[in-house]
PDB file of N, CA and C in Angstrom:
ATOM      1  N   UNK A   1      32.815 -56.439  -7.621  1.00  0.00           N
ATOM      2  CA  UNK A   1      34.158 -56.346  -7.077  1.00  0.00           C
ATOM      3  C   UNK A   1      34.230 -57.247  -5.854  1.00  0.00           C
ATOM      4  N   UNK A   2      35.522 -58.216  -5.502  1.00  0.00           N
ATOM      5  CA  UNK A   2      35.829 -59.080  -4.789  1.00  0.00           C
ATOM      6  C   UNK A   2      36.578 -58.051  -3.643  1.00  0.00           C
ATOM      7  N   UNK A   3      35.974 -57.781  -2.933  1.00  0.00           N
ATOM      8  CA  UNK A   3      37.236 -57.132  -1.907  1.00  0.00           C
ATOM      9  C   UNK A   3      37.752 -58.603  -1.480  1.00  0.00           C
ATOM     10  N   UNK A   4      39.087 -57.807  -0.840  1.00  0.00           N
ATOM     11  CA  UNK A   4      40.222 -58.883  -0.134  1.00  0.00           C
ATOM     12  C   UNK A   4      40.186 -59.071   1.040  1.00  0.00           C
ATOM     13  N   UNK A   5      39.987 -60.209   1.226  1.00  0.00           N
ATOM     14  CA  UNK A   5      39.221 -60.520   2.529  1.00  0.00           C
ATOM     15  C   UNK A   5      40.786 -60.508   3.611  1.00  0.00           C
ATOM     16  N   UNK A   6      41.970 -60.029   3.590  1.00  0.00           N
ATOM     17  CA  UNK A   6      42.727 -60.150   4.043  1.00  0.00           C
ATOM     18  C   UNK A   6      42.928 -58.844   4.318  1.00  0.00           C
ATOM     19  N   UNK A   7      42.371 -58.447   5.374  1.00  0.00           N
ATOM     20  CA  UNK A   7      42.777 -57.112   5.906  1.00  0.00           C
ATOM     21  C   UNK A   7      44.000 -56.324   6.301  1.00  0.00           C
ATOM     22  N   UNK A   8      44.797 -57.181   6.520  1.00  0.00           N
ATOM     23  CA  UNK A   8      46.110 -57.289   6.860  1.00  0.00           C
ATOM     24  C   UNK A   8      46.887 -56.163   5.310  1.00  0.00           C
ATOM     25  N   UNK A   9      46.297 -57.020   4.026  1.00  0.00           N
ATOM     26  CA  UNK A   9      46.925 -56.732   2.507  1.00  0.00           C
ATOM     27  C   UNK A   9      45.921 -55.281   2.262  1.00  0.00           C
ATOM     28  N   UNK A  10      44.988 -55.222   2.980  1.00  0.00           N
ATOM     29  CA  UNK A  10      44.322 -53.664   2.538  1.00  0.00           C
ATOM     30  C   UNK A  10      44.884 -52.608   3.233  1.00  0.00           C
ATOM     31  N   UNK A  11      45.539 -52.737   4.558  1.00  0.00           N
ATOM     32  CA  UNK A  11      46.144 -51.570   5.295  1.00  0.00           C
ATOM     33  C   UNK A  11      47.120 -51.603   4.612  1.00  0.00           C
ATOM     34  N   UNK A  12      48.095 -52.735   4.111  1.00  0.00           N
ATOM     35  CA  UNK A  12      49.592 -52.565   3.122  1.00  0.00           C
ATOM     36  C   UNK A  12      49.462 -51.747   2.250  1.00  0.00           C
ATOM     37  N   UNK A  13      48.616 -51.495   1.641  1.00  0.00           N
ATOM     38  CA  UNK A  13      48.059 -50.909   0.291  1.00  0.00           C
ATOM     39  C   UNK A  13      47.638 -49.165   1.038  1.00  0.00           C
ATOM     40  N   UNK A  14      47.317 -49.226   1.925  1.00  0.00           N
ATOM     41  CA  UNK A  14      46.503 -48.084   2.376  1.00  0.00           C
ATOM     42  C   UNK A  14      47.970 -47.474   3.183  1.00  0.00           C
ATOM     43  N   UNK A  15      48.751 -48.056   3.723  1.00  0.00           N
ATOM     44  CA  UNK A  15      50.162 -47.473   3.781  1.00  0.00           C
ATOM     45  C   UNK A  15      51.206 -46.875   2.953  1.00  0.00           C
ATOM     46  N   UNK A  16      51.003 -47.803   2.212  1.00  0.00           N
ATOM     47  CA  UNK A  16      51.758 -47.675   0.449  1.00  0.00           C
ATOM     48  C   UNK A  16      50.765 -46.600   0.012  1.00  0.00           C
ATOM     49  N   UNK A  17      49.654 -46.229  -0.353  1.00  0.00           N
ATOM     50  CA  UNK A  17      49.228 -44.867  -0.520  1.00  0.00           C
ATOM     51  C   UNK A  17      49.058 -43.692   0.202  1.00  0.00           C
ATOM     52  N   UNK A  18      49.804 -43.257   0.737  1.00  0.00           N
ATOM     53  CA  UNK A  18      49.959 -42.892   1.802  1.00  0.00           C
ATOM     54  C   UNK A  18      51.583 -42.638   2.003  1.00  0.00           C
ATOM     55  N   UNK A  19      52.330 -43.100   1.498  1.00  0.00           N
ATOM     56  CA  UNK A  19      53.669 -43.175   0.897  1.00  0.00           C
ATOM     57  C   UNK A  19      54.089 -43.145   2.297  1.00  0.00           C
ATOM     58  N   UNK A  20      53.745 -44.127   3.653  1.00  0.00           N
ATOM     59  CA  UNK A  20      54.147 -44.042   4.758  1.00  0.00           C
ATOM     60  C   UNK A  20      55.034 -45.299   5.054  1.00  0.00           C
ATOM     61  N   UNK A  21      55.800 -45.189   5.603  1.00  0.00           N
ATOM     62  CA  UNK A  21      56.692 -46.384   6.608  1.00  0.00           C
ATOM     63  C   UNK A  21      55.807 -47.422   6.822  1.00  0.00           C
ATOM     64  N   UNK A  22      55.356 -46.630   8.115  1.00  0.00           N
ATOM     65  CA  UNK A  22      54.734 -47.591   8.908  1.00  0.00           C
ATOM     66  C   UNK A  22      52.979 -47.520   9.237  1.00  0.00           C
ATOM     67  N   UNK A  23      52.567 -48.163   9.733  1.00  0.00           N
ATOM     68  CA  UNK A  23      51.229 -47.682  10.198  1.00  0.00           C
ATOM     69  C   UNK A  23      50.345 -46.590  10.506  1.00  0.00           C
ATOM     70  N   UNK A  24      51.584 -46.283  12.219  1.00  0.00           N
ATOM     71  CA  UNK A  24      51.512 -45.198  13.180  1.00  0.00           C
ATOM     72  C   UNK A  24      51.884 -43.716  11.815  1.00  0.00           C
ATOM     73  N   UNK A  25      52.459 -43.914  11.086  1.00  0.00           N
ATOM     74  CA  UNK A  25      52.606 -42.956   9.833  1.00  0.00           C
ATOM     75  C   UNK A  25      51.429 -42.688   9.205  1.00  0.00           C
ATOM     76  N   UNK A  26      50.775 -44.077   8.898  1.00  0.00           N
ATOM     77  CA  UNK A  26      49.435 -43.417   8.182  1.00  0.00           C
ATOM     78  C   UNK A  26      48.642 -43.063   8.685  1.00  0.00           C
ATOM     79  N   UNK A  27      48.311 -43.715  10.047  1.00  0.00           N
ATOM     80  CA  UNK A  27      47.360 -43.322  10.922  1.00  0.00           C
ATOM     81  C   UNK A  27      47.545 -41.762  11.506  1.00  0.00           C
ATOM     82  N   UNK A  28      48.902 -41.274  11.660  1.00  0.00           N
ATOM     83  CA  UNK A  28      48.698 -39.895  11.959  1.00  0.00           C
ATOM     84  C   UNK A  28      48.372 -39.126  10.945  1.00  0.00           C
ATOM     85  N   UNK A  29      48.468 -39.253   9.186  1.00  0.00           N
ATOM     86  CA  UNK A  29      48.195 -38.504   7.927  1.00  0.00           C
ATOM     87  C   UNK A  29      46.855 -38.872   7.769  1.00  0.00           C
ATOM     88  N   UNK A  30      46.101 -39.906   8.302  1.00  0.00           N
ATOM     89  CA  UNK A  30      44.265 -40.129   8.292  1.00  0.00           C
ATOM     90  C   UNK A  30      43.683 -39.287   9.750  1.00  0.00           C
ATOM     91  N   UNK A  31      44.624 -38.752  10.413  1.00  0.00           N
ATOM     92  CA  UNK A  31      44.179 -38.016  11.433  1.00  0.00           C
ATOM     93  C   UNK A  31      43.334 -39.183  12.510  1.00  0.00           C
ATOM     94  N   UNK A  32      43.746 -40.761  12.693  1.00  0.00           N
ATOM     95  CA  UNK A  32      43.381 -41.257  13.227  1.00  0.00           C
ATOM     96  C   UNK A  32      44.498 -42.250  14.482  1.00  0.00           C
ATOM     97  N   UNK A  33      44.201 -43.081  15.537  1.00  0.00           N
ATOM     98  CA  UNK A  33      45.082 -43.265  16.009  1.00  0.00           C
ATOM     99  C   UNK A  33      45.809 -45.135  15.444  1.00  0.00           C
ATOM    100  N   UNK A  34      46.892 -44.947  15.816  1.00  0.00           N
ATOM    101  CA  UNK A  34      47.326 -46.612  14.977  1.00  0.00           C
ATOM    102  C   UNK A  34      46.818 -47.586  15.903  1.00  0.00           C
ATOM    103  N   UNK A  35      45.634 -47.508  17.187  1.00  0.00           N
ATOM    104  CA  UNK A  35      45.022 -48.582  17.359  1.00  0.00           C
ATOM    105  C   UNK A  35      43.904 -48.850  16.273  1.00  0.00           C
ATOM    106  N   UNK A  36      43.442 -47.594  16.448  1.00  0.00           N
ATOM    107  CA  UNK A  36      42.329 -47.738  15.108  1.00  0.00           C
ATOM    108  C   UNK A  36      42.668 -48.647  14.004  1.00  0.00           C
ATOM    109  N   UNK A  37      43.642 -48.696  13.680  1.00  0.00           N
ATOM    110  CA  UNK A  37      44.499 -49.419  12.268  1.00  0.00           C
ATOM    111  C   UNK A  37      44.450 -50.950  13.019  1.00  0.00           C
ATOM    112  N   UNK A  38      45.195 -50.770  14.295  1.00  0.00           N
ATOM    113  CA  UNK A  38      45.479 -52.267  15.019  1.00  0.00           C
ATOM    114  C   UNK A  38      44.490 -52.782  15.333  1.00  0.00           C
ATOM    115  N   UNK A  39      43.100 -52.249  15.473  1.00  0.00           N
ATOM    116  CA  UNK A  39      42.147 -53.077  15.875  1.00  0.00           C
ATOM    117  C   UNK A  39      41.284 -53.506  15.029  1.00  0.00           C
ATOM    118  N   UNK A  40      41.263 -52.970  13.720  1.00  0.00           N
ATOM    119  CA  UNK A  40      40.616 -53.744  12.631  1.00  0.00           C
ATOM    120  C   UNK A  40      41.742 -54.990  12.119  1.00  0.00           C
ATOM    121  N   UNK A  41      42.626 -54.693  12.180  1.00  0.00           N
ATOM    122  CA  UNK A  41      43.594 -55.831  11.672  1.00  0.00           C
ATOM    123  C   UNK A  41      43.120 -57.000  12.294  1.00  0.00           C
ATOM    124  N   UNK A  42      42.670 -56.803  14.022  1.00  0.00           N
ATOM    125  CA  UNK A  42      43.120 -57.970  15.375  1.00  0.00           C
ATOM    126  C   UNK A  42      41.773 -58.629  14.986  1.00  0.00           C
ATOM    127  N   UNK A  43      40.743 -57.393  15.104  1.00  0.00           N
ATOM    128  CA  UNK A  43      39.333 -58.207  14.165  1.00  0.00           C
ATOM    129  C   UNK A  43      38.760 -58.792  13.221  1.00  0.00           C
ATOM    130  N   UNK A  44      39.775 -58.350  12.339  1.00  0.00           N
ATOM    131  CA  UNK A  44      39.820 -59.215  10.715  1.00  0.00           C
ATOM    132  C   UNK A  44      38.835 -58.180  10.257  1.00  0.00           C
ATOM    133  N   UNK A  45      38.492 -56.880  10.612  1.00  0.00           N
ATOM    134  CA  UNK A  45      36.795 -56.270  10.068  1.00  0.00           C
ATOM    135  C   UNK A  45      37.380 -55.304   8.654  1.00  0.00           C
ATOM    136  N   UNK A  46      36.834 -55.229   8.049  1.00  0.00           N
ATOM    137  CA  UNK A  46      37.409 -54.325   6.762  1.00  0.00           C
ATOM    138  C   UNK A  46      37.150 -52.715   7.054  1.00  0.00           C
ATOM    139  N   UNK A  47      38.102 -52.283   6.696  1.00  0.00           N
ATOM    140  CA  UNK A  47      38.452 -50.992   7.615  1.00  0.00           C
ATOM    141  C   UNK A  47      37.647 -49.657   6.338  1.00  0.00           C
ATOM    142  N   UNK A  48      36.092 -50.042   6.133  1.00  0.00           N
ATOM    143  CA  UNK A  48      35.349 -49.598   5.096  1.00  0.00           C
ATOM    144  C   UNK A  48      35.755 -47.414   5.295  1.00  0.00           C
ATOM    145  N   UNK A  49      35.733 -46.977   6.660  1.00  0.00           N
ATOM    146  CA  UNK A  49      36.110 -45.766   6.660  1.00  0.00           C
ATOM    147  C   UNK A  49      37.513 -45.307   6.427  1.00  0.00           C
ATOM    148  N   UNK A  50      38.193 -46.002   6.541  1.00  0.00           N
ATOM    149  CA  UNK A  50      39.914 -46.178   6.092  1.00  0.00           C
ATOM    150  C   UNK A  50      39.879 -46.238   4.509  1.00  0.00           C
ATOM    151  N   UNK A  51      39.427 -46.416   4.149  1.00  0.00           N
ATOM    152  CA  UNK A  51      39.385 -47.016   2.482  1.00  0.00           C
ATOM    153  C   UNK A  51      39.074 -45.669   2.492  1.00  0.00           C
ATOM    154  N   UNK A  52      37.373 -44.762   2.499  1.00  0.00           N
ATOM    155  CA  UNK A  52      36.699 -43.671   1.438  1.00  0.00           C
ATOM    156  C   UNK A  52      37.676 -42.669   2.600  1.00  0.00           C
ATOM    157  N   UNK A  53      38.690 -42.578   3.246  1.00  0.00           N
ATOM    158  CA  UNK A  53      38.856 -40.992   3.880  1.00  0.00           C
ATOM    159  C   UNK A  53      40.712 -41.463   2.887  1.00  0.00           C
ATOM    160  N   UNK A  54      40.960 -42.624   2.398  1.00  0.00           N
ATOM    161  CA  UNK A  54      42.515 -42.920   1.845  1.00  0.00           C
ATOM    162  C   UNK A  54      41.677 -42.170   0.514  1.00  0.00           C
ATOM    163  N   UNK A  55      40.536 -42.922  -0.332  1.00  0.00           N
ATOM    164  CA  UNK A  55      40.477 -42.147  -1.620  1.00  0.00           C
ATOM    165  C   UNK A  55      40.342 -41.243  -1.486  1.00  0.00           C
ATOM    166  N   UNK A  56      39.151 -40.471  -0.655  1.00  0.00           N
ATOM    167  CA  UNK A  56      39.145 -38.832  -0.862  1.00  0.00           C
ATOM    168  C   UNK A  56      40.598 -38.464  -0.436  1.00  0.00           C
ATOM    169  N   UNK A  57      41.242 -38.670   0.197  1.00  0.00           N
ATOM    170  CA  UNK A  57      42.622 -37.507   0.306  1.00  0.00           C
ATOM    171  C   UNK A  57      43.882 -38.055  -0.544  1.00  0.00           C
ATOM    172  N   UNK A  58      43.639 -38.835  -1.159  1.00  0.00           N
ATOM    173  CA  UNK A  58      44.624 -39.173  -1.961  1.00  0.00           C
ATOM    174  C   UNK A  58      44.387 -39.586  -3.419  1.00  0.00           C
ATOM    175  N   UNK A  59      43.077 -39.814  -3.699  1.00  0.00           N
ATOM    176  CA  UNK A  59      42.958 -40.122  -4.800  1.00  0.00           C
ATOM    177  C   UNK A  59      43.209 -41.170  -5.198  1.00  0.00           C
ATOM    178  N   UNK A  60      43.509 -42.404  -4.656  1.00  0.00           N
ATOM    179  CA  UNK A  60      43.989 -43.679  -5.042  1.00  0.00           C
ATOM    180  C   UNK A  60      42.754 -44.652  -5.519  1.00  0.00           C
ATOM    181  N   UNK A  61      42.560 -45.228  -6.128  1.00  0.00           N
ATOM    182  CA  UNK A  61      41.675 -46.097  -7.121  1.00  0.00           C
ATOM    183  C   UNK A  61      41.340 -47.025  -6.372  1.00  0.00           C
ATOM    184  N   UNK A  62      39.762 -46.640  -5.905  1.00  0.00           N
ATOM    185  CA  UNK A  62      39.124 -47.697  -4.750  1.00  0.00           C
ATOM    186  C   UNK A  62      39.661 -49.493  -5.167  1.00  0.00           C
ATOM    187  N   UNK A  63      39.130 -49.481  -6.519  1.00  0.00           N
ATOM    188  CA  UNK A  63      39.322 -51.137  -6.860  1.00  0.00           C
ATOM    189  C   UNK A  63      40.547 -51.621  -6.397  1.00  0.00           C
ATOM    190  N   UNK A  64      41.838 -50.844  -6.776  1.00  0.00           N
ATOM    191  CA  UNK A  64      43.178 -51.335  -6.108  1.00  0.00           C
ATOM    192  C   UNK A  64      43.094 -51.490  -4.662  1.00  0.00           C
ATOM    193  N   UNK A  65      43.022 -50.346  -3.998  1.00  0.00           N
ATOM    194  CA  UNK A  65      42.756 -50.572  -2.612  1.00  0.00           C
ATOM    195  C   UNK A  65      41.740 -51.667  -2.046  1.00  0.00           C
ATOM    196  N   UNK A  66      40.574 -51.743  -2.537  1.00  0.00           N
ATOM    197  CA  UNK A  66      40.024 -53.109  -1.527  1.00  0.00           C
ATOM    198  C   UNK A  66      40.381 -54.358  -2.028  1.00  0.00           C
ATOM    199  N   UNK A  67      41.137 -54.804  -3.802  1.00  0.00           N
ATOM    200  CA  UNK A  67      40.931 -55.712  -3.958  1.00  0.00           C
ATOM    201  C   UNK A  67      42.673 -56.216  -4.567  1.00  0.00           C
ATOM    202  N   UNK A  68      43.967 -55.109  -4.304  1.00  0.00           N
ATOM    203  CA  UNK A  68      44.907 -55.634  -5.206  1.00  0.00           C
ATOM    204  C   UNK A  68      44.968 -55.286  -6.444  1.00  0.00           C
ATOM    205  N   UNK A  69      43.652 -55.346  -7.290  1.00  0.00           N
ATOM    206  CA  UNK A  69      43.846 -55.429  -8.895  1.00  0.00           C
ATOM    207  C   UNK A  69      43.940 -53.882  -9.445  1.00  0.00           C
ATOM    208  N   UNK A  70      43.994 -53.601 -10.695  1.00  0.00           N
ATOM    209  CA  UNK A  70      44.030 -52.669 -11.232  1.00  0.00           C
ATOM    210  C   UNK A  70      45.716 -51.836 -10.769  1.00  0.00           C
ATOM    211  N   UNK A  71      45.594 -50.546 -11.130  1.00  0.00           N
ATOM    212  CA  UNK A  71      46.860 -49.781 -10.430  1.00  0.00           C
ATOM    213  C   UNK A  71      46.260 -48.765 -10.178  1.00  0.00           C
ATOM    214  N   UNK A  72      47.297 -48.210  -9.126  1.00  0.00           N
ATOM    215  CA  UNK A  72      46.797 -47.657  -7.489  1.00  0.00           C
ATOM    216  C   UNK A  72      46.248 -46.466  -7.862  1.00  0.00           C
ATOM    217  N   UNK A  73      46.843 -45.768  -9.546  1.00  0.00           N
ATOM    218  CA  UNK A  73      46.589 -44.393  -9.576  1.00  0.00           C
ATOM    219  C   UNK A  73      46.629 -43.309  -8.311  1.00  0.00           C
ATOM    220  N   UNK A  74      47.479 -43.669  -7.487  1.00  0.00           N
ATOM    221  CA  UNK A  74      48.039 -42.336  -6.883  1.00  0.00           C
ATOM    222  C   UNK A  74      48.081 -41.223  -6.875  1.00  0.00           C
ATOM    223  N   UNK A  75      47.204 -40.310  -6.581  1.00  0.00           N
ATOM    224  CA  UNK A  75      47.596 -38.993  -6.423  1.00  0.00           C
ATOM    225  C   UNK A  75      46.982 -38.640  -8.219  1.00  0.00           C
ATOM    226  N   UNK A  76      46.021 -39.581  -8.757  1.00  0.00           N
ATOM    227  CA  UNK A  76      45.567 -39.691  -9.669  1.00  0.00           C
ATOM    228  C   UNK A  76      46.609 -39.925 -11.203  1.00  0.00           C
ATOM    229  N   UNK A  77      47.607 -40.487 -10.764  1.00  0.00           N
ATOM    230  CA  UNK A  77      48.447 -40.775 -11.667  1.00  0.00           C
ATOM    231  C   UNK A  77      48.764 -42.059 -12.148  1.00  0.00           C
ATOM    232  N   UNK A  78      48.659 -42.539 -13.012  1.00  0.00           N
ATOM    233  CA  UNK A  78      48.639 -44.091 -13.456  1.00  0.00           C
ATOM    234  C   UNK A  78      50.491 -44.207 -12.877  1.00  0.00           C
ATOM    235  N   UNK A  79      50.655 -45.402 -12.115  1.00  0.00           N
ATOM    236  CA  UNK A  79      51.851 -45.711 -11.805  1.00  0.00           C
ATOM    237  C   UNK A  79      52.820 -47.053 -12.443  1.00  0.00           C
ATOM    238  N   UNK A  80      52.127 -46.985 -13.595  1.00  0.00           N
ATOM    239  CA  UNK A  80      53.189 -48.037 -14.478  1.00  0.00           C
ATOM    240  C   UNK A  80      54.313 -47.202 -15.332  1.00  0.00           C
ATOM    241  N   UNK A  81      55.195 -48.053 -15.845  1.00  0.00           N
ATOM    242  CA  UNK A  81      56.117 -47.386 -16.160  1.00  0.00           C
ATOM    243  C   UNK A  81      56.396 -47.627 -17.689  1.00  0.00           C
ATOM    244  N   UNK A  82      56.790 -46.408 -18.308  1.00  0.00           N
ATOM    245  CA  UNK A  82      56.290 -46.567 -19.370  1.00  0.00           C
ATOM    246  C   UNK A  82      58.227 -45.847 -19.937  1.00  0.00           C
ATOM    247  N   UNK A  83      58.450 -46.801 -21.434  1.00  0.00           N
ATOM    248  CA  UNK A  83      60.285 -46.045 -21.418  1.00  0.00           C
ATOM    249  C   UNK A  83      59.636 -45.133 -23.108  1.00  0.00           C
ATOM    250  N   UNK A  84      60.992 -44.046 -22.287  1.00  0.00           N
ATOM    251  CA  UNK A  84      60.081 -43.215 -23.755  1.00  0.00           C
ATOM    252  C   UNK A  84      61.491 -43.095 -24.226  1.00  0.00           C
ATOM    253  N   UNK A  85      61.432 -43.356 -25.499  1.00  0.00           N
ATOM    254  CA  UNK A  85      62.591 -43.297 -27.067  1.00  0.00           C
ATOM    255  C   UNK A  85      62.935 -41.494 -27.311  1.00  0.00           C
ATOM    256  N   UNK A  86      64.367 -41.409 -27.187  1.00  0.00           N
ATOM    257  CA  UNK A  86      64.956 -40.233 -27.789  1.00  0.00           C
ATOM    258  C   UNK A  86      65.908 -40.274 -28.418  1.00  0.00           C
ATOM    259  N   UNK A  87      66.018 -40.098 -29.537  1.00  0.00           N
ATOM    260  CA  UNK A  87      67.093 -39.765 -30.127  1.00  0.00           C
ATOM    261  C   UNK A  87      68.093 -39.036 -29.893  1.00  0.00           C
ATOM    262  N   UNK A  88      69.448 -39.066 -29.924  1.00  0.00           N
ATOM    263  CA  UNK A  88      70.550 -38.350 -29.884  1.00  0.00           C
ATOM    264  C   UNK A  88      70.220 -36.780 -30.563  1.00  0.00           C
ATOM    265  N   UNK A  89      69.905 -36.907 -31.374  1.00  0.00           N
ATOM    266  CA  UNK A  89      69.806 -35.505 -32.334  1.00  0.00           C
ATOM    267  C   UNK A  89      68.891 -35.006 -31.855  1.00  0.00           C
ATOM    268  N   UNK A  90      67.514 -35.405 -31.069  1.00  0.00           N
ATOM    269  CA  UNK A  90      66.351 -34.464 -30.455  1.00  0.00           C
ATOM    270  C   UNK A  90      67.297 -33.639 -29.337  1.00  0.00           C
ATOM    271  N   UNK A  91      68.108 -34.212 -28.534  1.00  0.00           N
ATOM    272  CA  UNK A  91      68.961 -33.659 -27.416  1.00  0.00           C
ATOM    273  C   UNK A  91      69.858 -32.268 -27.790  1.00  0.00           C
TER     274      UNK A  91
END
């Protein structure tokens, strides 16, 4: 696995799971403070304890989170969208 060397795109992802606004949002639901968040960003360092405390409490699919690929599985739920066919007469 290629993690993304763009730390910046792993907190996006780690916000977005987290179903937060902003940062200071996720950082208070990781029980941590949003410098913590701001200072791995300012360092470029990969925020490796941010990642395993986002999967354990959320369940989101490490590979998406460090690298973009795959889907996020959220809350252990595949998040593509899928159209399902009904007939008039099943209704």
């Amino acid at each position: 696995m290629r993690f993304d060397r763009n730390i910046q795109n792993v907190i996006k992802r780690i916000v977005m799971a987290y179903n937060a606004k902003t940062i200071k949002q996720a950082a208070d639901l990781m029980n941590v403070t949003a410098s913590v968040i701001g200072n791995r960003i300012h360092r470029n360092s990969f925020p490796h304890d941010l990642v395993l405390t986002c999967i354990i409490d959320i369940g989101v699919n490490p590979q998406w989170l460090c690298t973009g690929e795959g889907e996020p599985n959220i809350n252990g739920l595949k998040t593509e969208k899928k159209l399902i066919e009904v007939s008039a007469e099943t209704l």
